[in-house]
N, C-alpha and C. Protein backbone atom coordinates (compact mmCIF):
# COMPACT_ATOMS: atom_id res chain seq x y z
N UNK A 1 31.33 -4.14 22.30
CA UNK A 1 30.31 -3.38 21.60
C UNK A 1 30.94 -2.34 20.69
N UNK A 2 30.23 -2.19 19.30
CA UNK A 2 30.85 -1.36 18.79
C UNK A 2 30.22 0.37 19.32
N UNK A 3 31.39 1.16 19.10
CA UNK A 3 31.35 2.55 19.55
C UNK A 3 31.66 3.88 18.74
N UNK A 4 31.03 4.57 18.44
CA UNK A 4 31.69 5.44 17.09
C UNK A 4 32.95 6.48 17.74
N UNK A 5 33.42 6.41 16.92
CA UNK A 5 34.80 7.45 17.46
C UNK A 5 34.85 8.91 17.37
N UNK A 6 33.63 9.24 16.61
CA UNK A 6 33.71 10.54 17.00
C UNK A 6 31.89 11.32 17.02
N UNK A 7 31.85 11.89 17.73
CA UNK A 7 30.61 12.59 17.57
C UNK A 7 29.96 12.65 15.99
N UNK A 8 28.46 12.26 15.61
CA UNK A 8 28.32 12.27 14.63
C UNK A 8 27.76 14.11 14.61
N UNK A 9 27.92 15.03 13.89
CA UNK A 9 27.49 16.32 13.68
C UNK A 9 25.81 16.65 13.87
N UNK A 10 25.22 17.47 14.09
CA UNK A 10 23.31 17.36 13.85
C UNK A 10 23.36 17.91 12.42
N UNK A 11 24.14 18.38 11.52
CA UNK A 11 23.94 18.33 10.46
C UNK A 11 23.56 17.00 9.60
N UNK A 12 24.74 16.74 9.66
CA UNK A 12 25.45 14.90 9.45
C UNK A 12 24.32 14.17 9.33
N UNK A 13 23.92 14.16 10.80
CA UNK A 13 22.52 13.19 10.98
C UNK A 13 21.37 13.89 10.53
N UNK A 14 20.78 14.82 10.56
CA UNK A 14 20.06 15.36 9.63
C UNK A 14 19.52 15.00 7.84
N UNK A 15 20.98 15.31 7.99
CA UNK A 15 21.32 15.27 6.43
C UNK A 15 20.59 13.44 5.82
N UNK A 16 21.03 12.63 7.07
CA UNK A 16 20.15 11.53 6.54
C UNK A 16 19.24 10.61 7.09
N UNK A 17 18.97 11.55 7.92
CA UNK A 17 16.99 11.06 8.23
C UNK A 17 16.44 11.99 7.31
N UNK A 18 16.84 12.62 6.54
CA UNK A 18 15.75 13.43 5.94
C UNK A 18 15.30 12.84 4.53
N UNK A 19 13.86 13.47 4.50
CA UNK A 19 13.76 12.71 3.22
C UNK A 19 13.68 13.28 2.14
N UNK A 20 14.05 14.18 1.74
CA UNK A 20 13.97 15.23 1.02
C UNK A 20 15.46 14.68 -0.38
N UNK A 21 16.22 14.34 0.41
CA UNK A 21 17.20 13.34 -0.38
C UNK A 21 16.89 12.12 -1.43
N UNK A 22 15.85 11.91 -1.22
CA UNK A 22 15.32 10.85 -1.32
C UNK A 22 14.32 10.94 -2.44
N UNK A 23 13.86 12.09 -2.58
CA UNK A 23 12.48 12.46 -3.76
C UNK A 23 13.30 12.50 -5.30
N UNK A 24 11.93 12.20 -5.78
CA UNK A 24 12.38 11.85 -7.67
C UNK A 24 11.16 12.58 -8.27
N UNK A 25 11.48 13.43 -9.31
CA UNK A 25 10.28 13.36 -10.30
C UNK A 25 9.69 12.55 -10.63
N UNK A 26 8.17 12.40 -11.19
CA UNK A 26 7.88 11.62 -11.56
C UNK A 26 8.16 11.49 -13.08
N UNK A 27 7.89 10.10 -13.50
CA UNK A 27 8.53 9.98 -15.06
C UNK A 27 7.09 10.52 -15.72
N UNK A 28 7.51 10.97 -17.10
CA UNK A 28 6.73 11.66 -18.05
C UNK A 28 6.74 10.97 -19.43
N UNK A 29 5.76 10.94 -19.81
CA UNK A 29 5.94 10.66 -21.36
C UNK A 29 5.00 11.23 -22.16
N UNK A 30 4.51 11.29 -23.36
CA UNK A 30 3.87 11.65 -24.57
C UNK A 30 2.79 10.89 -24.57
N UNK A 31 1.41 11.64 -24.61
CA UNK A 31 0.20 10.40 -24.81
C UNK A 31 -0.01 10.22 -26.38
N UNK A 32 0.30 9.17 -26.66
CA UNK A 32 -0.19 8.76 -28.50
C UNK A 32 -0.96 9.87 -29.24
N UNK A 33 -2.56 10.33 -28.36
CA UNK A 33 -2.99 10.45 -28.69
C UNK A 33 -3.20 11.50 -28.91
N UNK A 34 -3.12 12.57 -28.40
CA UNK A 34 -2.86 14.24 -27.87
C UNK A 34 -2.23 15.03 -27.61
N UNK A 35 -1.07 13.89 -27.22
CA UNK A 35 0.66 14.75 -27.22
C UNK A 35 0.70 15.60 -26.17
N UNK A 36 -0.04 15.54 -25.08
CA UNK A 36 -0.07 15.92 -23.57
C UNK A 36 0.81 14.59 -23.31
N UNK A 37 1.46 15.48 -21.74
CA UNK A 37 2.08 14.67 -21.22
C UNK A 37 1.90 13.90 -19.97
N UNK A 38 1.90 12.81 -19.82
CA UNK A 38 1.00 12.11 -19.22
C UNK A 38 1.67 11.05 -18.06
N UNK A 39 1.75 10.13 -17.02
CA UNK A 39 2.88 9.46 -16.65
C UNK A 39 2.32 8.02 -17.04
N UNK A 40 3.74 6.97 -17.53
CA UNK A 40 3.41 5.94 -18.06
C UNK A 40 2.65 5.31 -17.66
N UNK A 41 2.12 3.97 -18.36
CA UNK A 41 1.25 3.43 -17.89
C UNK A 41 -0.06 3.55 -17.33
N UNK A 42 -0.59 5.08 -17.29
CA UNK A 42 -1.67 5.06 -16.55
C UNK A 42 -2.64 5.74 -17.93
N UNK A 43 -3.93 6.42 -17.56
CA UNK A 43 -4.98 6.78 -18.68
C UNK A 43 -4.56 8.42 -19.03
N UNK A 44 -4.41 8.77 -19.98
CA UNK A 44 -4.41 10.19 -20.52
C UNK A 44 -5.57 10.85 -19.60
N UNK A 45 -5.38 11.65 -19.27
CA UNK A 45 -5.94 12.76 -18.12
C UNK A 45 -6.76 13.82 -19.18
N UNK A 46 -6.16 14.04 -20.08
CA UNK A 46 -6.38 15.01 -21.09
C UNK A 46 -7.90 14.77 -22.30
N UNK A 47 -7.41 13.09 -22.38
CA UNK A 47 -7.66 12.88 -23.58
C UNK A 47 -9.19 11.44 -23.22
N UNK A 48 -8.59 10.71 -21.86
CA UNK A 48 -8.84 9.73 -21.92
C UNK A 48 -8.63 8.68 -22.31
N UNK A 49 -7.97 8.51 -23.48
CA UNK A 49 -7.18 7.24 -23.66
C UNK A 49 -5.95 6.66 -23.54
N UNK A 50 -6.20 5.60 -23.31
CA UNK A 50 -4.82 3.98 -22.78
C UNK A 50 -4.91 3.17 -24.04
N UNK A 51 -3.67 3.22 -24.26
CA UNK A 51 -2.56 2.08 -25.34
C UNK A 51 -3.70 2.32 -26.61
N UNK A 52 -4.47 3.60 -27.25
CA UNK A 52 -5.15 3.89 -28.22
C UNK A 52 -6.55 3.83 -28.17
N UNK A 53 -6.62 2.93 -27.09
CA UNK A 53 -8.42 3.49 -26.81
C UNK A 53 -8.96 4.10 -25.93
N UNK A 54 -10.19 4.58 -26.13
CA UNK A 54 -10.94 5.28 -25.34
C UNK A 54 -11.49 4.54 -23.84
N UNK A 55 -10.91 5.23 -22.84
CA UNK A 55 -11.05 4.23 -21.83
C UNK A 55 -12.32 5.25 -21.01
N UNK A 56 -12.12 6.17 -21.02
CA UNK A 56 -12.90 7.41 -19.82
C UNK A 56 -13.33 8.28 -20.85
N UNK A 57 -14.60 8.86 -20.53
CA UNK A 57 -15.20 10.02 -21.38
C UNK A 57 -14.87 11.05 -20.87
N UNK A 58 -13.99 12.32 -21.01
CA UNK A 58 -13.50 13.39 -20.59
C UNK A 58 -14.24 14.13 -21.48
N UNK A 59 -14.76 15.51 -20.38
CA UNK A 59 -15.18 16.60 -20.89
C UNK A 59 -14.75 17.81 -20.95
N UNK A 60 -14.05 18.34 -22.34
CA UNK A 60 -13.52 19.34 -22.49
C UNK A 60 -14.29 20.60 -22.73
N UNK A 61 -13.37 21.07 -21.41
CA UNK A 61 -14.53 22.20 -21.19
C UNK A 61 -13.40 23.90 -22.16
C-alpha cells in the first residue's frame, strides 16, 4: 500500500480543499448598444438588448 512519508501540514491540506483557490471573475464585455458592461452572451441588463435587438422591455427609472 502506498504511504506518504511525511505528515501532510493542516495548512498544506487546507490550502487545497479550499475553494477560494479556485474562484474567477466573471468575464465582461461591452453591450453594442449602451456601452454598459454586461457578461457575454446573455441580455443587456441595462438596455435590454441581445446581438442588436430588443429582447426585454426595461424600465428606466
Amino acid at each position: 500500500m502506498a504511504v506518504p512519508k511525511r505528515k501532510v501540514s493542516k495548512a498544506r491540506r487546507d490550502k487545497r480543499r479550499s475553494e477560494v483557490s479556485k474562484l474567477t471573475a466573471p468575464a465582461l464585455c461591452r453591450c453594442a448598444n449602451c456601452g454598459a458592461y454586461a457578461t457575454p452572451h446573455r441580455v443587456c441588463k441595462a438596455c435590454g438588448f441581445y446581438k442588436g435587438e430588443q429582447v426585454i422591455a426595461v424600465n428606466n427609472k
